[in-house]
PDB file of N, CA and C in Angstrom:
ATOM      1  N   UNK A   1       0.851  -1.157   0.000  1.00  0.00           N
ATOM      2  CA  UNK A   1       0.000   0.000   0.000  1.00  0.00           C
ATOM      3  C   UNK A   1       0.903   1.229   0.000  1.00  0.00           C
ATOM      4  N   UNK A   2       0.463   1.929  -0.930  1.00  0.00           N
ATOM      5  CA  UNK A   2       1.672   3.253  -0.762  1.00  0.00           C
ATOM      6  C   UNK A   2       0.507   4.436  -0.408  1.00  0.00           C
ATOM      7  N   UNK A   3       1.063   5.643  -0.103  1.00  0.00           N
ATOM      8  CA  UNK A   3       0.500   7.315   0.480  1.00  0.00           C
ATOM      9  C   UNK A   3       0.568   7.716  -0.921  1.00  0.00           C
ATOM     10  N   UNK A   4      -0.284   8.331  -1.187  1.00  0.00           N
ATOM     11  CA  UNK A   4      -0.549   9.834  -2.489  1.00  0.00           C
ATOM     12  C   UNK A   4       0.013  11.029  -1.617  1.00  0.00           C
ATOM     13  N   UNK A   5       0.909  11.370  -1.263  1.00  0.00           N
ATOM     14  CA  UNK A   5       0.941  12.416  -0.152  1.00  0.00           C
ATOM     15  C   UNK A   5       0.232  13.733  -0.900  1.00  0.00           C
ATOM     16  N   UNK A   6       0.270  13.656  -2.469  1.00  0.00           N
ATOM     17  CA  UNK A   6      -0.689  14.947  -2.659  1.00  0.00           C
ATOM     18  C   UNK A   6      -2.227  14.879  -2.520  1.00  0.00           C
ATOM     19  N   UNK A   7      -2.605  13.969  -2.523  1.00  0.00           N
ATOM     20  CA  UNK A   7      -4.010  13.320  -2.256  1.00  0.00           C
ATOM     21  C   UNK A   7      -4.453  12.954  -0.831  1.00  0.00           C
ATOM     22  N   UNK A   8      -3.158  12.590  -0.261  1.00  0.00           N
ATOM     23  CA  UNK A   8      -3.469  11.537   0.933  1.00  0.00           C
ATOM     24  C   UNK A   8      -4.499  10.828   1.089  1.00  0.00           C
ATOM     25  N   UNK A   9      -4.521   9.998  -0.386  1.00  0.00           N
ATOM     26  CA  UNK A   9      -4.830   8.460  -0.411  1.00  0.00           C
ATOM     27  C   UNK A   9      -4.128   7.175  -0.891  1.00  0.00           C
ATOM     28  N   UNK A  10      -4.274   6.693  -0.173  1.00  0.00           N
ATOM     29  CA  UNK A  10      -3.721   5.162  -0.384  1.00  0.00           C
ATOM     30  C   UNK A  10      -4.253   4.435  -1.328  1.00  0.00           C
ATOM     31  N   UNK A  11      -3.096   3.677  -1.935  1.00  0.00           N
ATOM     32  CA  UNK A  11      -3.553   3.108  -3.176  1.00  0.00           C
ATOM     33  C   UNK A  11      -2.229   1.243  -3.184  1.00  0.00           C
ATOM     34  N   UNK A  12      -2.789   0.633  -4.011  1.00  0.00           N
ATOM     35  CA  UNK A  12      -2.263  -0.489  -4.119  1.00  0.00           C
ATOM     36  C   UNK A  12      -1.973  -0.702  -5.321  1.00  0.00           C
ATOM     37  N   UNK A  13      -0.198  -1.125  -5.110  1.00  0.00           N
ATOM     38  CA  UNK A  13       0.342  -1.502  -6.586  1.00  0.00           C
ATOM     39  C   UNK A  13      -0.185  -2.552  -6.964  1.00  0.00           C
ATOM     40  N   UNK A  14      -0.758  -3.062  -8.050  1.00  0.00           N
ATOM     41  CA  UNK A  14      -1.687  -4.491  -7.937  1.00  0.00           C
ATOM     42  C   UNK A  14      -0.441  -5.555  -8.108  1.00  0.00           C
ATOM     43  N   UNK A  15       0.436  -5.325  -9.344  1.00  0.00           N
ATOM     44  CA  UNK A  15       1.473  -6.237  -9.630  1.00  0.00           C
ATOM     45  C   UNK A  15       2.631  -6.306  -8.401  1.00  0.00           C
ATOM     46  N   UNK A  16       2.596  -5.601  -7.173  1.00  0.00           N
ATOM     47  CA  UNK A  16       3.353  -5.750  -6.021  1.00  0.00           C
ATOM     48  C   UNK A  16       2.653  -6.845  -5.495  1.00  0.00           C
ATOM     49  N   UNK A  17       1.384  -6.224  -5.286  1.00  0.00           N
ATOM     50  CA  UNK A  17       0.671  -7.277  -4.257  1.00  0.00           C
ATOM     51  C   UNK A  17       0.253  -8.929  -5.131  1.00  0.00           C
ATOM     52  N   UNK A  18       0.197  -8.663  -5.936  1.00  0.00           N
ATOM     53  CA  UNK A  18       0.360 -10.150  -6.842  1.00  0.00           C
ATOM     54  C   UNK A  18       1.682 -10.683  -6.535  1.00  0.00           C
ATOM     55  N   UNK A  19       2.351 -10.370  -6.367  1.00  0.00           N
ATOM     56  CA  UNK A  19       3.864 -10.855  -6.143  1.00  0.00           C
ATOM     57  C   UNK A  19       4.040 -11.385  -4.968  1.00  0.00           C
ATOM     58  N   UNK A  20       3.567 -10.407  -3.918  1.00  0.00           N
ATOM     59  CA  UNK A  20       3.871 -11.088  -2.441  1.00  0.00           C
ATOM     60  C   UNK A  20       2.474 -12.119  -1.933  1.00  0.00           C
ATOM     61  N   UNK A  21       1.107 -12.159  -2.817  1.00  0.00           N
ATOM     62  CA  UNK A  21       0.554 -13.499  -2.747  1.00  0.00           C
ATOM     63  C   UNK A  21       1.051 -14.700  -2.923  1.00  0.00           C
ATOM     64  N   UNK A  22       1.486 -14.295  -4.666  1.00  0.00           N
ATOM     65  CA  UNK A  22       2.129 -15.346  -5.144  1.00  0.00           C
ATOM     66  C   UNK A  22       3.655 -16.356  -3.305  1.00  0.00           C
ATOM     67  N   UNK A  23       4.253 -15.369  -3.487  1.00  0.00           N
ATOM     68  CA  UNK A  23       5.524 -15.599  -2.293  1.00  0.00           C
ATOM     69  C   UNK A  23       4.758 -16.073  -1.413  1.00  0.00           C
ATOM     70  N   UNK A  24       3.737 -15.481  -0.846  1.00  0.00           N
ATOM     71  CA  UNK A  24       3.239 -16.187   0.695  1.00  0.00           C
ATOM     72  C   UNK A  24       2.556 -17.724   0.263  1.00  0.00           C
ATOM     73  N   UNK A  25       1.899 -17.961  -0.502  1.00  0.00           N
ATOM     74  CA  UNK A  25       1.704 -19.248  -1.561  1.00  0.00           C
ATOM     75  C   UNK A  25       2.344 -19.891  -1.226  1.00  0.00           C
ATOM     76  N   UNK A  26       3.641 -19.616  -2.021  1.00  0.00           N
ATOM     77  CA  UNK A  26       4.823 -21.000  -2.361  1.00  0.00           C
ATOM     78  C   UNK A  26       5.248 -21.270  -0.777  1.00  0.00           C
ATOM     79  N   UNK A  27       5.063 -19.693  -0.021  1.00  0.00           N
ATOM     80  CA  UNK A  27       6.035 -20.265   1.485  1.00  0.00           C
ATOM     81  C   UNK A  27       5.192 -21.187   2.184  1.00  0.00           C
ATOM     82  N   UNK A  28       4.348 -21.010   2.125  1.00  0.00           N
ATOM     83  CA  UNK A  28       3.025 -21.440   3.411  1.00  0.00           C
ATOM     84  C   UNK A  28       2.640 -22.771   3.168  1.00  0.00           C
ATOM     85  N   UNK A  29       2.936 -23.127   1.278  1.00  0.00           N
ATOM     86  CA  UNK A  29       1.645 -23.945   0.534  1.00  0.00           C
ATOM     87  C   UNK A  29       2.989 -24.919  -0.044  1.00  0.00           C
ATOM     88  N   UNK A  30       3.972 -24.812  -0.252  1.00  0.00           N
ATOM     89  CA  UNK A  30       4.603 -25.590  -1.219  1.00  0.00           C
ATOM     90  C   UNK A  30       5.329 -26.430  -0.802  1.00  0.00           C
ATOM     91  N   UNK A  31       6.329 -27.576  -1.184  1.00  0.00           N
ATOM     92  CA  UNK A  31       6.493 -28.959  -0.781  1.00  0.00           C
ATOM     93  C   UNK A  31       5.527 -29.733  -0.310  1.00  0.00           C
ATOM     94  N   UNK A  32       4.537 -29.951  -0.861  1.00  0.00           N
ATOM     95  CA  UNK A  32       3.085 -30.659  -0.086  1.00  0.00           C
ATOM     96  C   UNK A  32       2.196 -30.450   1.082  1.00  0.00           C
ATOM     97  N   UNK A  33       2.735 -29.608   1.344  1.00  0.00           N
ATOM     98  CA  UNK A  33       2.401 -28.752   2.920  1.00  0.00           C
ATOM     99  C   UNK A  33       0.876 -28.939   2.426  1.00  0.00           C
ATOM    100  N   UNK A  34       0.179 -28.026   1.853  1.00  0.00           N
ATOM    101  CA  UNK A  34      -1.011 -28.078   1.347  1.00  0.00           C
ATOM    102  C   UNK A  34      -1.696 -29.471   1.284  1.00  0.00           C
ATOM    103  N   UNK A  35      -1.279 -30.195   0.273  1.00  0.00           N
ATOM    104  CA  UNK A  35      -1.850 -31.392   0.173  1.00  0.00           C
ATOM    105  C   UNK A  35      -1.826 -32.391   1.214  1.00  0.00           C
ATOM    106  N   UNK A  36      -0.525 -32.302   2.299  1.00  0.00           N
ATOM    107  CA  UNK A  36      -0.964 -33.033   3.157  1.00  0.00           C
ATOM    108  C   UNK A  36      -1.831 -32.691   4.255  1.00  0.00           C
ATOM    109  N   UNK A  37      -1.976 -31.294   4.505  1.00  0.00           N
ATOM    110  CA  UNK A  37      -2.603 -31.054   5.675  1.00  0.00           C
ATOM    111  C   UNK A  37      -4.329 -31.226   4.837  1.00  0.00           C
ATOM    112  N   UNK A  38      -4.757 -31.281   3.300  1.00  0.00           N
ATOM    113  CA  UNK A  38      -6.018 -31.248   2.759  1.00  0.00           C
ATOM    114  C   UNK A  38      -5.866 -32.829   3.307  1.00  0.00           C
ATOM    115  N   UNK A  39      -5.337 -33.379   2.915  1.00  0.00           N
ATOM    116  CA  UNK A  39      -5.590 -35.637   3.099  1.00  0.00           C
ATOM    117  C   UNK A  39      -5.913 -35.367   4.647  1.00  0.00           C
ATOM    118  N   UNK A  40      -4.616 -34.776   5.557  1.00  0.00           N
ATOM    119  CA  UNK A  40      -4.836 -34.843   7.042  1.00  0.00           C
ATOM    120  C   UNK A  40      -6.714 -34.715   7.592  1.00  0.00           C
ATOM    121  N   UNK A  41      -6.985 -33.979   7.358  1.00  0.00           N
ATOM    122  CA  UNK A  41      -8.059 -32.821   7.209  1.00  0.00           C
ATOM    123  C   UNK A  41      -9.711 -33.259   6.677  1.00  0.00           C
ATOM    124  N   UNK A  42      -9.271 -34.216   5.798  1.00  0.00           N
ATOM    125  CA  UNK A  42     -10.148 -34.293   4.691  1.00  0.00           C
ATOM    126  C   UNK A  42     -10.897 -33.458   4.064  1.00  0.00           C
ATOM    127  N   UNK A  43     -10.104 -32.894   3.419  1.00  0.00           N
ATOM    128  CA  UNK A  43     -10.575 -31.443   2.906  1.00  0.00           C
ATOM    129  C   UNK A  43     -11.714 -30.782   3.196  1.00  0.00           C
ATOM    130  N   UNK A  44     -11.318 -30.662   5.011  1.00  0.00           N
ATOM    131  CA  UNK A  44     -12.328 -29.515   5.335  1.00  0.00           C
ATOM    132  C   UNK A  44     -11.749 -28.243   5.328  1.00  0.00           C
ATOM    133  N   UNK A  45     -12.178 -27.547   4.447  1.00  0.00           N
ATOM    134  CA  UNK A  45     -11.555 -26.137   4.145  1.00  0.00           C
ATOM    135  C   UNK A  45     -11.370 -25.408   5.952  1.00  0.00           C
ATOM    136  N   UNK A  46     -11.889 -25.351   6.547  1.00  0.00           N
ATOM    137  CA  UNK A  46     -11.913 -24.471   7.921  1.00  0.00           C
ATOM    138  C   UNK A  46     -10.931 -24.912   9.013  1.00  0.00           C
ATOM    139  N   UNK A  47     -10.825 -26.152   8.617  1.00  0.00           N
ATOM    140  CA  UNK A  47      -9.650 -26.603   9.586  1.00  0.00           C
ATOM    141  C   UNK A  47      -8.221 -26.733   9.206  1.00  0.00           C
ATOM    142  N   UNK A  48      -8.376 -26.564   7.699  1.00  0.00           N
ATOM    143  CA  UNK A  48      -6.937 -26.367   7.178  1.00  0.00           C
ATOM    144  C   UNK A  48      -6.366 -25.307   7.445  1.00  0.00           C
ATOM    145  N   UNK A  49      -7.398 -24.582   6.935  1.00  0.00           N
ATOM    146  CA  UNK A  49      -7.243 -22.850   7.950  1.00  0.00           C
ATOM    147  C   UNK A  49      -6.637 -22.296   8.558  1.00  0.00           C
ATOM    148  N   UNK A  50      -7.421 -22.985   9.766  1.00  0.00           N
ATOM    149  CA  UNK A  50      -7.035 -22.727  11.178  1.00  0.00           C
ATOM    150  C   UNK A  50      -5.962 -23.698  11.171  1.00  0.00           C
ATOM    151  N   UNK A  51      -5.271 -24.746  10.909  1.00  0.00           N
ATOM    152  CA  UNK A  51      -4.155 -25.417  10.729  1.00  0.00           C
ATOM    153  C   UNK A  51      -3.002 -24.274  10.525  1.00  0.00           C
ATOM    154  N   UNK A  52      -3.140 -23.521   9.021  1.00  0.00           N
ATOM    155  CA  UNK A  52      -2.570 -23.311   8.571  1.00  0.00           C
ATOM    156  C   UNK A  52      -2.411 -21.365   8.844  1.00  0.00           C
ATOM    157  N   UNK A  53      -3.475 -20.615  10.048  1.00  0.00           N
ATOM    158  CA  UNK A  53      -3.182 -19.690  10.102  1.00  0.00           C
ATOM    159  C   UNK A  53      -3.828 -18.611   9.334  1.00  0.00           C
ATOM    160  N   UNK A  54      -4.508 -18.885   8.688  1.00  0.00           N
ATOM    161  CA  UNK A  54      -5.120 -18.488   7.179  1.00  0.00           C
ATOM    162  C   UNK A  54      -6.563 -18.344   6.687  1.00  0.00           C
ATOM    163  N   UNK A  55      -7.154 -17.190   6.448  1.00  0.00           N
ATOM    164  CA  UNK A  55      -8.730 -17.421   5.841  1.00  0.00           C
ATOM    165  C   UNK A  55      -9.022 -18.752   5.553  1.00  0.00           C
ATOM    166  N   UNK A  56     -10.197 -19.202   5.210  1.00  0.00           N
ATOM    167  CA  UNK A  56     -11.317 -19.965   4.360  1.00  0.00           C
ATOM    168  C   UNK A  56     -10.595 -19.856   3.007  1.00  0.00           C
ATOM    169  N   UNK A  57     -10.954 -19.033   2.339  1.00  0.00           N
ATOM    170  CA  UNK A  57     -11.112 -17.462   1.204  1.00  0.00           C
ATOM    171  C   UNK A  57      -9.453 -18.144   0.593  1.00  0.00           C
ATOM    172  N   UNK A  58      -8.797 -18.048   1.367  1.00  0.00           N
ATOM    173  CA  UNK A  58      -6.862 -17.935   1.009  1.00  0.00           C
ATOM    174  C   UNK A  58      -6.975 -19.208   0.697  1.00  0.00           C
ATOM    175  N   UNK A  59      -6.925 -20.294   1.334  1.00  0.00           N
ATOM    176  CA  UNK A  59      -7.100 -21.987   1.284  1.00  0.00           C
ATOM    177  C   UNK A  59      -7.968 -22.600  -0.217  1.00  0.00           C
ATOM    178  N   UNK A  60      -9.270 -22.082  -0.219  1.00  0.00           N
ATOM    179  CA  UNK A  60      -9.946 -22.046  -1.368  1.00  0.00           C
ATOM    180  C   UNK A  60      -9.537 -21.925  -2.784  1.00  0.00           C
ATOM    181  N   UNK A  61      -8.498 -20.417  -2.665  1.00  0.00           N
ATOM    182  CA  UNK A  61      -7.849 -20.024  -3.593  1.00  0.00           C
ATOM    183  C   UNK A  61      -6.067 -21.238  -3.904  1.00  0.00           C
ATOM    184  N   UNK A  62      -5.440 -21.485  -2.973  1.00  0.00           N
ATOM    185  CA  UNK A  62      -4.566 -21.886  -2.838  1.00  0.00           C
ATOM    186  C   UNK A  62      -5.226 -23.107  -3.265  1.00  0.00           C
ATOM    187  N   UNK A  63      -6.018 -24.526  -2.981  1.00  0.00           N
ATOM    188  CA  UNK A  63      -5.962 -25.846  -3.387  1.00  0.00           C
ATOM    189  C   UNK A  63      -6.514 -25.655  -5.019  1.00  0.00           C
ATOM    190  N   UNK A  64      -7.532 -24.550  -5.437  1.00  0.00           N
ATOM    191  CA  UNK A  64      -7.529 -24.313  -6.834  1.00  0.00           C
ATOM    192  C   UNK A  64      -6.194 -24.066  -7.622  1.00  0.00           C
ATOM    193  N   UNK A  65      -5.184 -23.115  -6.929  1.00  0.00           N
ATOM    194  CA  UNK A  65      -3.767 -22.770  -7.861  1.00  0.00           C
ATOM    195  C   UNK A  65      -2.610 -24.447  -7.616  1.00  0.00           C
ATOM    196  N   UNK A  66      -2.917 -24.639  -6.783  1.00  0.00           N
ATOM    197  CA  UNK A  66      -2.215 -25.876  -6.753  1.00  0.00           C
ATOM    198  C   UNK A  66      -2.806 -27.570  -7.111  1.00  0.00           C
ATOM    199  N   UNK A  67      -3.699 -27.224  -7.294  1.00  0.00           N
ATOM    200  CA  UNK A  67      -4.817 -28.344  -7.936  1.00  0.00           C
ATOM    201  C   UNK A  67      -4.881 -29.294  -6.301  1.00  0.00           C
ATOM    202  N   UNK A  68      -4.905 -29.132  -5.683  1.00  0.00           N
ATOM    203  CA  UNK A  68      -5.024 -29.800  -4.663  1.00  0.00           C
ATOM    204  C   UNK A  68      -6.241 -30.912  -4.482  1.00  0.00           C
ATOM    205  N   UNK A  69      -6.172 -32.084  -4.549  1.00  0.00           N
ATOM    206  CA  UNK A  69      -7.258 -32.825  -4.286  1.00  0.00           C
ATOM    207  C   UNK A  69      -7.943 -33.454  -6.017  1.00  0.00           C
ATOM    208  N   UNK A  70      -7.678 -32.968  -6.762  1.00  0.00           N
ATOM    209  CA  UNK A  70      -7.743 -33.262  -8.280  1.00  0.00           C
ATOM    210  C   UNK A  70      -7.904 -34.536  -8.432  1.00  0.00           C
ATOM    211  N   UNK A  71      -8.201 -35.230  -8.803  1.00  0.00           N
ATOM    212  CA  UNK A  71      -7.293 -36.774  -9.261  1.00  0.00           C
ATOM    213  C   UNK A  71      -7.005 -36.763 -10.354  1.00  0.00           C
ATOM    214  N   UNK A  72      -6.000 -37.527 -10.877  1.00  0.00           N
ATOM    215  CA  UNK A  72      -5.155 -37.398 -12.057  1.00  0.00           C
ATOM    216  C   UNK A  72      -5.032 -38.290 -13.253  1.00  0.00           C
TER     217      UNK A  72
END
């Protein structure tokens, strides 16, 4: 989020904040972290969550970008 100091409004770089989603993703979600705590869990979205620290909303988004639970 950056200051307009001539405005003094706040505004969001979108391609920043795409970037540090993306990063919190791979940190939080990657080496199977995700998929095992979805098997642990049985993909109850709310307890992965709370497992994992994290919205509903974030989790939702995260087993869609990582295909989580798919079969193949």
């Amino acid at each position: 989020m950056h200051l307009n100091r001539g405005d003094d409004e706040f505004y969001f770089d979108q391609e920043a904040e795409r970037e540090a989603n993306d990063f919190a993703d791979c940190l939080l979600f990657a080496d199977g972290a995700l998929a095992a705590a979805h098997s642990l869990f049985g993909g109850k979205i709310d307890h992965i969550a709370h497992f994992f620290g994290v919205t509903e909303k974030m989790i939702e988004i995260a087993i869609k970008k990582f295909g989580v639970g798919k079969a193949f």
